[in-house]
Protein backbone atom coordinates (compact mmCIF):
# COMPACT_ATOMS: atom_id res chain seq x y z
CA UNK A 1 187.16 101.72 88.12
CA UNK A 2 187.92 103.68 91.03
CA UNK A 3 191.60 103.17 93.11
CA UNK A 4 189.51 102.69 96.17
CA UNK A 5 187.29 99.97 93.94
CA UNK A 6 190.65 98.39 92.70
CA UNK A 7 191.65 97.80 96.08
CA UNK A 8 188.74 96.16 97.32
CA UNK A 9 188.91 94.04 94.38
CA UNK A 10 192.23 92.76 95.23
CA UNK A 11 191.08 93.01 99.34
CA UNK A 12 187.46 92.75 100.89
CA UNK A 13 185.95 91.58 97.36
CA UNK A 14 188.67 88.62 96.65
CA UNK A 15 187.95 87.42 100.36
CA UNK A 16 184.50 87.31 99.89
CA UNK A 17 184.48 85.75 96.47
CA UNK A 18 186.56 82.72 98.10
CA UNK A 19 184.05 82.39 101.09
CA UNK A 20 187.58 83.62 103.18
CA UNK A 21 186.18 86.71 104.69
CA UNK A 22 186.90 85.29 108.15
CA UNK A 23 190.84 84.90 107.61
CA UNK A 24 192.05 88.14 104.76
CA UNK A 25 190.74 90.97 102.90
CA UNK A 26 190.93 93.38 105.96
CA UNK A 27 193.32 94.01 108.79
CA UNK A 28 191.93 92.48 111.98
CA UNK A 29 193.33 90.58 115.22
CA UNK A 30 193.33 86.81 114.04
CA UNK A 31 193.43 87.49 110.08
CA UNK A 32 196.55 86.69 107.76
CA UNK A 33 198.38 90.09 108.28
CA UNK A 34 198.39 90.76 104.84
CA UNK A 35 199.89 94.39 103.71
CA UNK A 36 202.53 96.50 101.66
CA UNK A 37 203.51 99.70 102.74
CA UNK A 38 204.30 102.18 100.03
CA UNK A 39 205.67 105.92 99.91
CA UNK A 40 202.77 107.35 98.68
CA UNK A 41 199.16 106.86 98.74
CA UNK A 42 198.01 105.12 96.22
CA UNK A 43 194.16 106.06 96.81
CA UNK A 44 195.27 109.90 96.27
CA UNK A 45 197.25 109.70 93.83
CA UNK A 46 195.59 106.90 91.82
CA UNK A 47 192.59 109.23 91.44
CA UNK A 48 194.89 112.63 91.07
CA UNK A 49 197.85 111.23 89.36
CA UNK A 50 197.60 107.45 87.74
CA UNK A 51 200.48 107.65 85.87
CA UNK A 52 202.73 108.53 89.68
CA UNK A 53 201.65 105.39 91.06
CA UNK A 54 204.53 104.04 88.76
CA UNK A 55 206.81 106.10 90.76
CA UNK A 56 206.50 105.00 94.05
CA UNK A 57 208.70 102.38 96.48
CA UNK A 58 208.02 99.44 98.29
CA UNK A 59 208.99 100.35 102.35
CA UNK A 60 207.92 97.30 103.73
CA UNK A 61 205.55 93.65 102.38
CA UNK A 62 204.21 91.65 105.45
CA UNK A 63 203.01 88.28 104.40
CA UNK A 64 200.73 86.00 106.90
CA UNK A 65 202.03 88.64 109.74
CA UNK A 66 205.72 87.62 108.81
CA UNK A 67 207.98 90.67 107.55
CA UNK A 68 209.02 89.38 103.59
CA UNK A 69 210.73 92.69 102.41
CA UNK A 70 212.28 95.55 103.91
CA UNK A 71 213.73 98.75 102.05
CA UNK A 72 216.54 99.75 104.28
């Protein structure tokens, strides 16, 4: 599996699968809000460097548009 195919299957693919398409899986106006902000990217380095991803920090978690976490 891919890190771009891992992250659909926790985003756009989950959504779909629940028949909730129309309120998560992607950021959009009028959706959940969703989203974790990290300190790297875990696209690049999931397909350069796996084993970094286990290096990298949380900056900020948004949950239903609603901040949850902040590093500060």
């Amino acid at each position: 599996m891919t890190p771009e195919e891992a992250l659909r299957a926790y985003t756009t693919w989950t959504a779909f699968a629940s028949a909730r398409e129309d309120l998560t899986g992607t950021l959009e106006e009028g959706k959940w809000a969703d989203i974790t902000v990290m300190n790297l990217d875990p696209l690049n380095v999931g397909l350069m460097n796996p084993g970094q991803l286990l290096d990298g920090s949380i900056y900020l978690t948004v949950v239903n548009g609603k901040v949850v976490y902040k590093d500060v």
